[in-house]
C-alpha atoms as a PDB file:
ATOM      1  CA  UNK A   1     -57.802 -10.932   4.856  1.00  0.00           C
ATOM      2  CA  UNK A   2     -56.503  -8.701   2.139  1.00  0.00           C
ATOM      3  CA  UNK A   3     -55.523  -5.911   4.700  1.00  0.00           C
ATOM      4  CA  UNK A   4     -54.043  -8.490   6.861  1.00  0.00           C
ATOM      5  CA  UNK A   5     -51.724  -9.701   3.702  1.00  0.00           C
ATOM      6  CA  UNK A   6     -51.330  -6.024   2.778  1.00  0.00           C
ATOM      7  CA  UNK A   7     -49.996  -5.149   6.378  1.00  0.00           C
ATOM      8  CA  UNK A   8     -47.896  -8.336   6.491  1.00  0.00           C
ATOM      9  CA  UNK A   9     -46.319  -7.186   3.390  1.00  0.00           C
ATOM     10  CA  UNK A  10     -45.546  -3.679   4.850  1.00  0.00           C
ATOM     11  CA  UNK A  11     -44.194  -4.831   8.297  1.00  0.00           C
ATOM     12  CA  UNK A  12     -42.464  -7.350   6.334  1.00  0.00           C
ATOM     13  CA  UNK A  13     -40.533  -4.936   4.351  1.00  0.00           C
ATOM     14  CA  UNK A  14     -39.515  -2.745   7.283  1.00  0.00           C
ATOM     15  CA  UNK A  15     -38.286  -5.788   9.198  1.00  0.00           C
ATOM     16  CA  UNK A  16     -36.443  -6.931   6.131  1.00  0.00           C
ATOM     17  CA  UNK A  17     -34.695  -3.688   5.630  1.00  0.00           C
ATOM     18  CA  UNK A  18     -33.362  -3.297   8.524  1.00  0.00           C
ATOM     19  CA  UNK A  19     -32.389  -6.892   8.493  1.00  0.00           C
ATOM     20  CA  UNK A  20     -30.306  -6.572   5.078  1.00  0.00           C
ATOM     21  CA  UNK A  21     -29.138  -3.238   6.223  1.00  0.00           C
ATOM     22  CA  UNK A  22     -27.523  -4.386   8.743  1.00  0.00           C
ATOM     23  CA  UNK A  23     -26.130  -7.134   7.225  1.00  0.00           C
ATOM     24  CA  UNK A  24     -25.217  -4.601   4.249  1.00  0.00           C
ATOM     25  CA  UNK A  25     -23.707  -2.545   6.695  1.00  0.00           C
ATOM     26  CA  UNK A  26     -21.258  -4.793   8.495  1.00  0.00           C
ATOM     27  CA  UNK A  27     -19.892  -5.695   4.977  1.00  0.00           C
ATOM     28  CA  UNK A  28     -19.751  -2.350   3.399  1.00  0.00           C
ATOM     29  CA  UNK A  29     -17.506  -1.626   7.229  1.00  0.00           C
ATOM     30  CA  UNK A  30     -14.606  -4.198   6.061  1.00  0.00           C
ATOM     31  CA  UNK A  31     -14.565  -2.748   2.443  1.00  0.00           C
ATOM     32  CA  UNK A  32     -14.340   0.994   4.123  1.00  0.00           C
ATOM     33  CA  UNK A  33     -11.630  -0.788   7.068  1.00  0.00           C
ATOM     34  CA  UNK A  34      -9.243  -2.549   4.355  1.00  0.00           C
ATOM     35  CA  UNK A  35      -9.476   1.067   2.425  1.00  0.00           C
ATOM     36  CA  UNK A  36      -8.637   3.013   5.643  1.00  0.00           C
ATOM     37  CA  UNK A  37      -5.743   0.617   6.496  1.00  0.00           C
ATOM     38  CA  UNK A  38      -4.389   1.038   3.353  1.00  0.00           C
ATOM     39  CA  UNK A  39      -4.810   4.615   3.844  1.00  0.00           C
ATOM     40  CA  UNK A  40      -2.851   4.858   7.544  1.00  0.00           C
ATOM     41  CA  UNK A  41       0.077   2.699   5.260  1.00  0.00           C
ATOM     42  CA  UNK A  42      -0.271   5.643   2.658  1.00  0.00           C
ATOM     43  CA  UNK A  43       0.450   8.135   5.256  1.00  0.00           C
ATOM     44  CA  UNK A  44       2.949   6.379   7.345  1.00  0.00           C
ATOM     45  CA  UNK A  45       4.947   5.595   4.124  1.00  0.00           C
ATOM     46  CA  UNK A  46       4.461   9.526   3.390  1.00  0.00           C
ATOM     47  CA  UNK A  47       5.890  10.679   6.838  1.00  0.00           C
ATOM     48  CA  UNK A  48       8.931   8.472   6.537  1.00  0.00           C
ATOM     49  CA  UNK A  49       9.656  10.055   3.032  1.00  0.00           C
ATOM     50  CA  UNK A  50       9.223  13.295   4.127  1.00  0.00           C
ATOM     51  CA  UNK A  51      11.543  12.584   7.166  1.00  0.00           C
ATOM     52  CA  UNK A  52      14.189  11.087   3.766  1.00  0.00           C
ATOM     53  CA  UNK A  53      13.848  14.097   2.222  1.00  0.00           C
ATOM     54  CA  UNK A  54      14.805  16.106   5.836  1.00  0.00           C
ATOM     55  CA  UNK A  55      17.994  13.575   5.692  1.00  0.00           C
ATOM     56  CA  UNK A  56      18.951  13.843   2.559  1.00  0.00           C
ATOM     57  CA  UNK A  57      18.669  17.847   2.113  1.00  0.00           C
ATOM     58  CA  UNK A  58      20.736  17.660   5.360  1.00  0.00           C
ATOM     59  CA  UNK A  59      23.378  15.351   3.843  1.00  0.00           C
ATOM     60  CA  UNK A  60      23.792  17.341   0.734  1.00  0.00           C
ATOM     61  CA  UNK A  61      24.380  20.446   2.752  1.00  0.00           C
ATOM     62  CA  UNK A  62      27.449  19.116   4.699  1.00  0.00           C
ATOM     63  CA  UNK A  63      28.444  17.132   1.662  1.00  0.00           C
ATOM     64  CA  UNK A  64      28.858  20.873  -0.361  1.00  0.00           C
ATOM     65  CA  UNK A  65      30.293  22.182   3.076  1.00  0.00           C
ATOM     66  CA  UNK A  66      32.961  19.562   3.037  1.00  0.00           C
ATOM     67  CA  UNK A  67      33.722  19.994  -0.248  1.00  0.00           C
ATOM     68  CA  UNK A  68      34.165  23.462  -0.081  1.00  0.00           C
ATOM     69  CA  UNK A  69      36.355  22.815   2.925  1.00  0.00           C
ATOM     70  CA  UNK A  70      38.285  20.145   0.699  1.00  0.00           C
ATOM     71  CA  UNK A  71      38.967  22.690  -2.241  1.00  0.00           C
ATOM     72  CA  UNK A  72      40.181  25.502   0.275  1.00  0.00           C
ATOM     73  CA  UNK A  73      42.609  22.717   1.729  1.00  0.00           C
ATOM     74  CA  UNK A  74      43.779  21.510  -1.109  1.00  0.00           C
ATOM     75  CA  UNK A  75      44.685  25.346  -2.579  1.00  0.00           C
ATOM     76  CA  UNK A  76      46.538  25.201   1.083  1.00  0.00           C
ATOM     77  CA  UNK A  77      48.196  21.914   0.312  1.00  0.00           C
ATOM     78  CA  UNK A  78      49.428  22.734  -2.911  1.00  0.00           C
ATOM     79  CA  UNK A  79      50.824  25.895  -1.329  1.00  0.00           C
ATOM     80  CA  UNK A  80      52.309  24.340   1.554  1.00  0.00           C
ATOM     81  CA  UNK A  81      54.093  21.446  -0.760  1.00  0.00           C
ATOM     82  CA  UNK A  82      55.067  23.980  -2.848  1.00  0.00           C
ATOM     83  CA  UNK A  83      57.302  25.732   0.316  1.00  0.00           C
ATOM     84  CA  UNK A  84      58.277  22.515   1.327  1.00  0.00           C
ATOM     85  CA  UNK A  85      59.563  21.885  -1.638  1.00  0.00           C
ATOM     86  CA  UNK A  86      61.873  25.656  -1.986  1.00  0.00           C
ATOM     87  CA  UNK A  87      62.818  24.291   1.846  1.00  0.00           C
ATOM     88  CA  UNK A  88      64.178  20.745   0.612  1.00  0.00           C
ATOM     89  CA  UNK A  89      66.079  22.230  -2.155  1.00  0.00           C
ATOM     90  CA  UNK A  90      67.290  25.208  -0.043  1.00  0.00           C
ATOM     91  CA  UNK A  91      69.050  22.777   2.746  1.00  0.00           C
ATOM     92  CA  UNK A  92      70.151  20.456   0.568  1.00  0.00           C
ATOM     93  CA  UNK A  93      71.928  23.164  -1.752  1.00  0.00           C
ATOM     94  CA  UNK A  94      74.279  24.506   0.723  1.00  0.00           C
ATOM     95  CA  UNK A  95      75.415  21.093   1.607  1.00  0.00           C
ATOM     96  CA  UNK A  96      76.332  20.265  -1.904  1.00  0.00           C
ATOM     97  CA  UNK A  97      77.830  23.778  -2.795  1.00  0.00           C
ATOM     98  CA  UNK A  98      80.223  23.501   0.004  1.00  0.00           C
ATOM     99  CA  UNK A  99      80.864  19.969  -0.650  1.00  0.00           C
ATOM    100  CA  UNK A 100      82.677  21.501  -4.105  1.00  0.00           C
ATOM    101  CA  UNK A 101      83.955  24.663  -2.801  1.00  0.00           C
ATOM    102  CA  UNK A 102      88.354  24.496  -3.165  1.00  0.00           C
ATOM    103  CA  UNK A 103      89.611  24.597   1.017  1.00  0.00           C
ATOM    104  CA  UNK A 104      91.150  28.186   1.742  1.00  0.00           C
ATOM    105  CA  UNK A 105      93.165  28.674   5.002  1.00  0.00           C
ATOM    106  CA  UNK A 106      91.824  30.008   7.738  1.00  0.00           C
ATOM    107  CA  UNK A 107      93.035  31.341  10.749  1.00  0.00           C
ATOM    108  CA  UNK A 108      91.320  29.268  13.987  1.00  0.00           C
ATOM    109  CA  UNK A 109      88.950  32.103  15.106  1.00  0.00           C
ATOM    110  CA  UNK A 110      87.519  33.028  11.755  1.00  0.00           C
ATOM    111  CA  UNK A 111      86.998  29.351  11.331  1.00  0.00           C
ATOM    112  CA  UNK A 112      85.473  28.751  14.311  1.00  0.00           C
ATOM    113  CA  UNK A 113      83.148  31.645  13.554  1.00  0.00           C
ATOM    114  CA  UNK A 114      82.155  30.319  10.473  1.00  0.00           C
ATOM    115  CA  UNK A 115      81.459  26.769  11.473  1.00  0.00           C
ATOM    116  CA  UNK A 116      79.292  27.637  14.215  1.00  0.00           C
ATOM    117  CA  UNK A 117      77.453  29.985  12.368  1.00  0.00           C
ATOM    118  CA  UNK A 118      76.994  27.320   9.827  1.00  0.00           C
ATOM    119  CA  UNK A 119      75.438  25.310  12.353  1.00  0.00           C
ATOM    120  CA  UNK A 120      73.072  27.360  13.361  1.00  0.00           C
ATOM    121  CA  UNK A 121      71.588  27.990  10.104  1.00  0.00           C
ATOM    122  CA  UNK A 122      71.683  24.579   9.224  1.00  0.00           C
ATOM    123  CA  UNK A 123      69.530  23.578  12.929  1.00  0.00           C
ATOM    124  CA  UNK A 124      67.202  26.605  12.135  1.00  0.00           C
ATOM    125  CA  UNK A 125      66.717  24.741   8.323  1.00  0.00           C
ATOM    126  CA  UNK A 126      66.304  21.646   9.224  1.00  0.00           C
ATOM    127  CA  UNK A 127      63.601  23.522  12.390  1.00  0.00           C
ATOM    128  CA  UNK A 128      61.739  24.821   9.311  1.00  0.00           C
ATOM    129  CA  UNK A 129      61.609  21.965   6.963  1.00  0.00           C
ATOM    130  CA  UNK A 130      60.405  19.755   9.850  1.00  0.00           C
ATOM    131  CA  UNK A 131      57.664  22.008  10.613  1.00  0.00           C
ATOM    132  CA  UNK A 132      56.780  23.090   7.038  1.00  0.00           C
ATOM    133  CA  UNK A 133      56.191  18.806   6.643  1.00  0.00           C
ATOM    134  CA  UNK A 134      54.127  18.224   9.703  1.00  0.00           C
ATOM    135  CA  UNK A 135      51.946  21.139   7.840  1.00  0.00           C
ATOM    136  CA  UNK A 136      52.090  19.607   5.130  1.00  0.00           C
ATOM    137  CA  UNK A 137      51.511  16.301   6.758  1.00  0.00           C
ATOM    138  CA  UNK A 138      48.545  17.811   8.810  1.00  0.00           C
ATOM    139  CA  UNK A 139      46.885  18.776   5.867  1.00  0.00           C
ATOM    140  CA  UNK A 140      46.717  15.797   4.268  1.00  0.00           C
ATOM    141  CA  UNK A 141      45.139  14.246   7.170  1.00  0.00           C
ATOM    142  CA  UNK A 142      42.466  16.586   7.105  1.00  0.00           C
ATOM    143  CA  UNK A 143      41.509  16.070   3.506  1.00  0.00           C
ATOM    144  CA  UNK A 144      41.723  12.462   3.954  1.00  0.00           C
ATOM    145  CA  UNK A 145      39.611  12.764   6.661  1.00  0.00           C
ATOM    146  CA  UNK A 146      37.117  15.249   5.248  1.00  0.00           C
ATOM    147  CA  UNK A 147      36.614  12.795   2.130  1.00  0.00           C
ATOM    148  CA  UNK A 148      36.405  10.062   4.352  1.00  0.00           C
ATOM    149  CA  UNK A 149      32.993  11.894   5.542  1.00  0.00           C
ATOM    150  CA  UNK A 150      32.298  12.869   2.238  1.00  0.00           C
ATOM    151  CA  UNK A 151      32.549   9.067   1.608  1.00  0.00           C
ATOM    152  CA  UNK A 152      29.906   7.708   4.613  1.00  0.00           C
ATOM    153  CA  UNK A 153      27.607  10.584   3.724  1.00  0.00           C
ATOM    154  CA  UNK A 154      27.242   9.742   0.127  1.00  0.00           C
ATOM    155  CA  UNK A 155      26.811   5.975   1.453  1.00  0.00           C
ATOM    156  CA  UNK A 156      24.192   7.359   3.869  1.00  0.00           C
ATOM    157  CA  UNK A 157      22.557   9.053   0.559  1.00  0.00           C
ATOM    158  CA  UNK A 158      22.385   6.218  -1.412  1.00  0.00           C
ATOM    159  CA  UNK A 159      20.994   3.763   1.177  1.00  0.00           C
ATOM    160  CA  UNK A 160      18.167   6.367   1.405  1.00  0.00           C
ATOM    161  CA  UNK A 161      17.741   6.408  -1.806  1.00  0.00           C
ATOM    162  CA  UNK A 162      16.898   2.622  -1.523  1.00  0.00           C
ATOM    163  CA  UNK A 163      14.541   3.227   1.663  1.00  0.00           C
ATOM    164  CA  UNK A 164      12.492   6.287  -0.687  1.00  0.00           C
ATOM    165  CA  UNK A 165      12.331   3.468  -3.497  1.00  0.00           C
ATOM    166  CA  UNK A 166      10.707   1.212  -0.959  1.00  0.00           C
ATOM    167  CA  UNK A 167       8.756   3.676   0.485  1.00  0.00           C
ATOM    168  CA  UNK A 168       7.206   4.967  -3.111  1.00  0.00           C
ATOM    169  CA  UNK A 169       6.975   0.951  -3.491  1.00  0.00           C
ATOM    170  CA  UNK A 170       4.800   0.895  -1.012  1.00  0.00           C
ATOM    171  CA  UNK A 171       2.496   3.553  -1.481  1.00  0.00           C
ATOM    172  CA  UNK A 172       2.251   2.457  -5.110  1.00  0.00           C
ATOM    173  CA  UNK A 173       1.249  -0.974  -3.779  1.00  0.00           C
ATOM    174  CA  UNK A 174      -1.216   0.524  -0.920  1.00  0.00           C
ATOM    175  CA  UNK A 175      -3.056   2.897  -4.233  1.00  0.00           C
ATOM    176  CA  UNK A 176      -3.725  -0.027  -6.446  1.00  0.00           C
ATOM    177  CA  UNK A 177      -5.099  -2.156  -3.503  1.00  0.00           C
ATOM    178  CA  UNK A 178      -7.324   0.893  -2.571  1.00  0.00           C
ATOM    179  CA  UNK A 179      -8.306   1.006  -6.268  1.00  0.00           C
ATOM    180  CA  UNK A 180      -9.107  -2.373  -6.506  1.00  0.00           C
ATOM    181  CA  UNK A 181     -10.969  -2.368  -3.439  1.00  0.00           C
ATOM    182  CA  UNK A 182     -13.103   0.650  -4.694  1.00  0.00           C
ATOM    183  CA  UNK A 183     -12.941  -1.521  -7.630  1.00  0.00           C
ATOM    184  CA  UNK A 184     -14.610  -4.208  -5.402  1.00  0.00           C
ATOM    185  CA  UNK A 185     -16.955  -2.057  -3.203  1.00  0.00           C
ATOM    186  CA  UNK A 186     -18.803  -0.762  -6.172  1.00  0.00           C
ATOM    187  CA  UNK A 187     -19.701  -4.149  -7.545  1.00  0.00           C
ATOM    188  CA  UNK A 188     -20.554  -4.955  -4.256  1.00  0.00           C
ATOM    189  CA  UNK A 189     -22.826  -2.098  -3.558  1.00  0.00           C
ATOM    190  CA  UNK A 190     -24.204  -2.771  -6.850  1.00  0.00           C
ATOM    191  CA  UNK A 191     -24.835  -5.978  -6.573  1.00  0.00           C
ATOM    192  CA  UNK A 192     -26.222  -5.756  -3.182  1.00  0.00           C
ATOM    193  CA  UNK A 193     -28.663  -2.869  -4.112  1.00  0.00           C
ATOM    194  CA  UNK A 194     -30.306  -5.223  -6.489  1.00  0.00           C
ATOM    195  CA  UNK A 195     -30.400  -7.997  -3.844  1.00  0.00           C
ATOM    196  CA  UNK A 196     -32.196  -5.158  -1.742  1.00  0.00           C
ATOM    197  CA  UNK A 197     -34.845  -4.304  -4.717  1.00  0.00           C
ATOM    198  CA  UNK A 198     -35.545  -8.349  -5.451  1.00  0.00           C
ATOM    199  CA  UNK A 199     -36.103  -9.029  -1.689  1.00  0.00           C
ATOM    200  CA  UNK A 200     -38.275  -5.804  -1.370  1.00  0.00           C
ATOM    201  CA  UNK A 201     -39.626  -6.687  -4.724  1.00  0.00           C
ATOM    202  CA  UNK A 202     -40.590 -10.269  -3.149  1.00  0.00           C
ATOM    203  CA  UNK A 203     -41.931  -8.430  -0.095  1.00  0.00           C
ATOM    204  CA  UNK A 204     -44.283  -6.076  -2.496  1.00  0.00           C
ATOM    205  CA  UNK A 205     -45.826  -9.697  -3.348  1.00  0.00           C
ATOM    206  CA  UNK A 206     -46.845 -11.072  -0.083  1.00  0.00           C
ATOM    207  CA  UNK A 207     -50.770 -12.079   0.038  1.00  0.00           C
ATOM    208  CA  UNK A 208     -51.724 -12.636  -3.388  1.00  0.00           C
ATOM    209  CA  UNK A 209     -52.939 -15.786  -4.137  1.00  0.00           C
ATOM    210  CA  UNK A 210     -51.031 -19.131  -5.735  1.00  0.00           C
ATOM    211  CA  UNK A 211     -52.311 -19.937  -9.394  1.00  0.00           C
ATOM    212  CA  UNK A 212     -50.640 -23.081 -10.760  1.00  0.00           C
ATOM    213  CA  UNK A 213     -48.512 -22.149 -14.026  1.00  0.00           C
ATOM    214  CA  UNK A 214     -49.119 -18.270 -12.878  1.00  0.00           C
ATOM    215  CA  UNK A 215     -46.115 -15.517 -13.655  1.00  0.00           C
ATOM    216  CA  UNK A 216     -48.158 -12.611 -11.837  1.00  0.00           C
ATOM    217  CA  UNK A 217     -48.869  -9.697 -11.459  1.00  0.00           C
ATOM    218  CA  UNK A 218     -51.888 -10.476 -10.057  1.00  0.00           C
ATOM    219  CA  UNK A 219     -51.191 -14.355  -8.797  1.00  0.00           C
ATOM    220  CA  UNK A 220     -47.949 -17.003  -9.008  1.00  0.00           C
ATOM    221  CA  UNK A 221     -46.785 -20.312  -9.182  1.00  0.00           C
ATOM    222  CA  UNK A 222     -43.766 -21.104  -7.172  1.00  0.00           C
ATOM    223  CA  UNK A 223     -41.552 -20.642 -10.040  1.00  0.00           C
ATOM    224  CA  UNK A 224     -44.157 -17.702 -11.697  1.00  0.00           C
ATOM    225  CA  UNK A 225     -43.076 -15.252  -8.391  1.00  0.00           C
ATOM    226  CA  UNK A 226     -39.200 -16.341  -9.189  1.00  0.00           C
ATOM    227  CA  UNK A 227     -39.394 -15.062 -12.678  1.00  0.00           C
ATOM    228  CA  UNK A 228     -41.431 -12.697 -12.392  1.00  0.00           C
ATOM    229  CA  UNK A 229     -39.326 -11.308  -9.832  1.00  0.00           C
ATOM    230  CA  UNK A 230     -36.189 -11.605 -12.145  1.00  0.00           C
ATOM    231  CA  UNK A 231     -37.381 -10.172 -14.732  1.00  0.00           C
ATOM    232  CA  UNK A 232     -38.923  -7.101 -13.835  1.00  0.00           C
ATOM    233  CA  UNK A 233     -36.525  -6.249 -11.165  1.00  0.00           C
ATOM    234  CA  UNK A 234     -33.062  -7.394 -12.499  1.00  0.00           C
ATOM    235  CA  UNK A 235     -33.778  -7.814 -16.206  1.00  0.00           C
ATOM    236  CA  UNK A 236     -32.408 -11.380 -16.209  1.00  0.00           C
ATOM    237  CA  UNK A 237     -34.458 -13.902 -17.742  1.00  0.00           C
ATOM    238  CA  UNK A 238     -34.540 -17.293 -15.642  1.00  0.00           C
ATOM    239  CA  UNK A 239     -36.807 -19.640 -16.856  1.00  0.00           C
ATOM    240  CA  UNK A 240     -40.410 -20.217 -16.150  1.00  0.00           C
ATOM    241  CA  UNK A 241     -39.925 -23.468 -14.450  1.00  0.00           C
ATOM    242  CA  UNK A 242     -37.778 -24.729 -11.460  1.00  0.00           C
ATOM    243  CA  UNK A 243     -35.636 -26.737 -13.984  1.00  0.00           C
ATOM    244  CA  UNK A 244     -34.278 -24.708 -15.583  1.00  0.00           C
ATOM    245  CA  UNK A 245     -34.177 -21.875 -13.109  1.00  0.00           C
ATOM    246  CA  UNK A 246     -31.610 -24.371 -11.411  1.00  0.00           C
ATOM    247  CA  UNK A 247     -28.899 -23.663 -13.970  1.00  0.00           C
ATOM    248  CA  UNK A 248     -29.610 -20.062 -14.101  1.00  0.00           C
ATOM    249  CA  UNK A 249     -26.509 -19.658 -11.800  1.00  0.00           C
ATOM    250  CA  UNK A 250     -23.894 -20.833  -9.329  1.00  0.00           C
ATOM    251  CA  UNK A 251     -25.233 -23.800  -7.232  1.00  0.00           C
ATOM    252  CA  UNK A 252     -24.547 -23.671  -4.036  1.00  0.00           C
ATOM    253  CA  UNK A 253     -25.126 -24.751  -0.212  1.00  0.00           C
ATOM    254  CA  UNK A 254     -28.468 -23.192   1.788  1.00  0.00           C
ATOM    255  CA  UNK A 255     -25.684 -22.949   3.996  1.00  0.00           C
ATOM    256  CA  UNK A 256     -24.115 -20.358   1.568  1.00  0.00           C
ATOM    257  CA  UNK A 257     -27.408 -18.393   0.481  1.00  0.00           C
ATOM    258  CA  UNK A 258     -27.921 -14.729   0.237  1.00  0.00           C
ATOM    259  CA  UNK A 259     -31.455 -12.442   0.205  1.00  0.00           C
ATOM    260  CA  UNK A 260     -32.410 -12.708  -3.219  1.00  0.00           C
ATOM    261  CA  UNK A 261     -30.564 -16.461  -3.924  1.00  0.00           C
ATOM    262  CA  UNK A 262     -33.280 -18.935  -4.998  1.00  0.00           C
ATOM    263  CA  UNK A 263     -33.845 -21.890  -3.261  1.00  0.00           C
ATOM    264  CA  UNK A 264     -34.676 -25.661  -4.227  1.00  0.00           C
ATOM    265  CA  UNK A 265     -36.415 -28.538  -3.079  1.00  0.00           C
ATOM    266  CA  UNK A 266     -35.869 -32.097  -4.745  1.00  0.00           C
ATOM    267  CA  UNK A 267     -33.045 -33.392  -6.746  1.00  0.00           C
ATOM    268  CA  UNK A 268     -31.296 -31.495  -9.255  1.00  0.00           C
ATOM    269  CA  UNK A 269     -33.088 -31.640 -12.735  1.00  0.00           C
ATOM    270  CA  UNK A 270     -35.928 -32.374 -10.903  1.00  0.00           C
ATOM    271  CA  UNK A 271     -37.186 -29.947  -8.254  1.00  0.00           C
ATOM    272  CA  UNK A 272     -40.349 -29.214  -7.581  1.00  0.00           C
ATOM    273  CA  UNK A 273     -40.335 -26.191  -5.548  1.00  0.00           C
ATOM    274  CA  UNK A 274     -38.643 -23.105  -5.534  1.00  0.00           C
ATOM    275  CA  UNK A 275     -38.732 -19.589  -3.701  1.00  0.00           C
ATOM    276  CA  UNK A 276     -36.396 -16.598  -2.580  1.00  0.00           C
ATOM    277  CA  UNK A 277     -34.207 -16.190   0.218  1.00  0.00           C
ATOM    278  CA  UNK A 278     -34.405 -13.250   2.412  1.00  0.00           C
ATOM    279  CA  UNK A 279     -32.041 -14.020   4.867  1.00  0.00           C
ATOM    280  CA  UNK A 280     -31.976 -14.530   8.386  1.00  0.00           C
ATOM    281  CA  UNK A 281     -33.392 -18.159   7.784  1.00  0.00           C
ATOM    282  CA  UNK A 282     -36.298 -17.174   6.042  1.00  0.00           C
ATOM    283  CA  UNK A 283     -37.405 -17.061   2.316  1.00  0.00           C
ATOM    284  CA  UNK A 284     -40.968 -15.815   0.617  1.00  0.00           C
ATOM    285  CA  UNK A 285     -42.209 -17.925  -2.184  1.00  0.00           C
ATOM    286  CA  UNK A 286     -46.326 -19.320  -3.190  1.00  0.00           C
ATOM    287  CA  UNK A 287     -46.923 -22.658  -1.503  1.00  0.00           C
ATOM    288  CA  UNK A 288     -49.568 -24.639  -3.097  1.00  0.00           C
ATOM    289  CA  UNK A 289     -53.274 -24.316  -4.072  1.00  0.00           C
ATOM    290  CA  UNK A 290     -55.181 -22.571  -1.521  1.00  0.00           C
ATOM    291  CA  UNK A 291     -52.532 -20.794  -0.213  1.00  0.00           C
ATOM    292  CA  UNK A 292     -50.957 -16.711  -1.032  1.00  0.00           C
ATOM    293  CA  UNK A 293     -47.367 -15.125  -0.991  1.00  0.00           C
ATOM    294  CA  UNK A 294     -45.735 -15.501   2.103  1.00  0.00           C
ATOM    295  CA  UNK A 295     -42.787 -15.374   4.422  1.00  0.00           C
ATOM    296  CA  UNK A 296     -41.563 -19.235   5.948  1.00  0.00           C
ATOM    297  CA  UNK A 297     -38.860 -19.753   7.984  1.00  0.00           C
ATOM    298  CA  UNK A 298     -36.531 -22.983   7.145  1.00  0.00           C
ATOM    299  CA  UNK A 299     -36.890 -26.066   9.191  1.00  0.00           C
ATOM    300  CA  UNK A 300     -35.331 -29.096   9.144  1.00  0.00           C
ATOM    301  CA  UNK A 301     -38.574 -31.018   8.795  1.00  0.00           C
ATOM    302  CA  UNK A 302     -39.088 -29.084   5.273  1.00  0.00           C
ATOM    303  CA  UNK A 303     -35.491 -28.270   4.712  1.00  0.00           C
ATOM    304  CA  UNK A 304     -34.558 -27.234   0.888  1.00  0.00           C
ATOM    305  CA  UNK A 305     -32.137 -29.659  -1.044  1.00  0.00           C
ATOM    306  CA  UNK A 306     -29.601 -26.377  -2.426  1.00  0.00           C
ATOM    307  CA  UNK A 307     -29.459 -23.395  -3.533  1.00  0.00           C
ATOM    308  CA  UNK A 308     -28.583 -21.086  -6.577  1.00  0.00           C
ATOM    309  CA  UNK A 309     -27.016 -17.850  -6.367  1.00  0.00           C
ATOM    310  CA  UNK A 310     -28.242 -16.603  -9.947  1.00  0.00           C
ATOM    311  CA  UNK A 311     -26.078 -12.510  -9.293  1.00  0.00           C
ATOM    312  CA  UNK A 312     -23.330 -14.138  -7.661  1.00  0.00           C
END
């Protein structure tokens, strides 16, 4: 019977493990999927800053291009005005000085000389000025236009300026999410490894004998194995009874339970039994008189009144 009880115990263990592994498994995969999303958002945020950066070096290159362009135009305008300027004054000179000048007589071919030569200059002045001011004109066009780029490209700067903000935003975001999610994994893991050691610890149990009012090693009560348990595997101190191992955490539903949770039967303040679950709709507790350590499987003929998750 004892080798029976010990091999119970041992297949019991192996079955369990691979049980809660599993289980431990699937939950430890949506910590490390939420951390890996994060992650991708990390990297896409990274690629579009990098791309920003491309922009932006771009845009400050033809922004100091243009620039240069405006200062070389505007040494060219200020030249150009400048001649336009000695033009205006030179054709509007003549006009006044012979406006002043005392009439001499002339003989008809010398004055017919004169006054068509006079015309010609004047045509050839006028010829001059009008071109020297659609140079002028030209120019300022192009400098108007060139700070009109100037202008959209500076725009275009600042609005990705706004989009890197955003971006860095986001990454900052995505790093303390990943931090709290390490944040959560680790008390996960931690708690679940002691789940792992109370259920294996309850496992390590199986086959020795029920002793009413026992707390082990060698023999338990219902609540004796819960303690017992407890104490020497999490250090937590639950009571020696099932009352007060009721309040020695969260109630909640059977529904709800996880390996290592303790479960109840009666009404609160006044249960009468009490053992471990282990998951997968069975729990290990001591029985009665007569009976050892062993594995049950919930029924609804037997079924237990609540539960009490004492590590959640």
């Amino acid at each position: 019977m004892q080798k029976k009880n010990i091999l119970m115990a041992t297949l019991g263990g192996v079955l369990f493990g691979f049980s809660l592994m599993t289980t431990t498994t699937v939950k430890a995969d949506s910590f490390d999927e939420a951390i890996s999303q994060e992650q991708t958002t990390i990297t896409q945020a990274n690629t579009a800053l990098t791309q920003l950066a491309t922009e932006q070096a771009a845009n400050t290159t033809q922004v100091l291009t243009y620039n240069q362009q405006l200062k070389s135009l505007g040494l060219d305008l200020t030249q150009e005005e400048k001649q336009l300027n000695n033009l205006q004054t030179a054709v509007v000179a003549p006009v006044t000085t012979n406006a002043t000048l005392p009439q001499q007589p002339l003989v008809a071919s010398t004055f017919s000389l004169t006054a068509t030569n006079s015309a010609t200059t004047e045509k050839d002045d006028e010829a001059e000025l009008a071109a020297e001011e659609a140079k002028v004109a030209q120019l300022r066009q192009q400098i108007a236009d060139l700070q009109k780029e100037v202008s959209s490209l500076n725009a275009a700067t600042a609005q990705k300026e706004q989009s890197k903000a955003s971006y860095q935003a986001t990454i900052a975001a995505a790093n303390a999410k990943i931090a709290d999610l390490k944040a959560q994994q680790a008390a996960y893991n931690s708690e679940q490894g002691l789940r792992n050691r109370l259920v294996s610890g309850a496992y390590a149990q199986l086959g020795k004998p029920y002793v009413w009012g026992a707390q082990g090693p060698s023999s338990f009560d219902c609540s004796g194995l819960m303690n017992y348990l407890y104490t020497n595997v999490a250090g937590l101190s639950i009571g020696s009874w099932t009352v007060p191992q009721e309040t020695s955490g969260t109630k909640i539903a059977v529904s709800a339970a996880e390996p290592g949770d303790l479960i109840f039967w009666g009404s609160a303040g006044s249960t009468y039994h009490v053992a471990m679950y282990i998951g997968d709709g069975q729990y290990i507790h001591a029985p009665h008189t007569g009976d050892v350590v062993k594995v049950s499987s919930l029924s609804s003929s037997n079924a237990p009144s609540f539960a009490v998750s004492v590590l959640g």
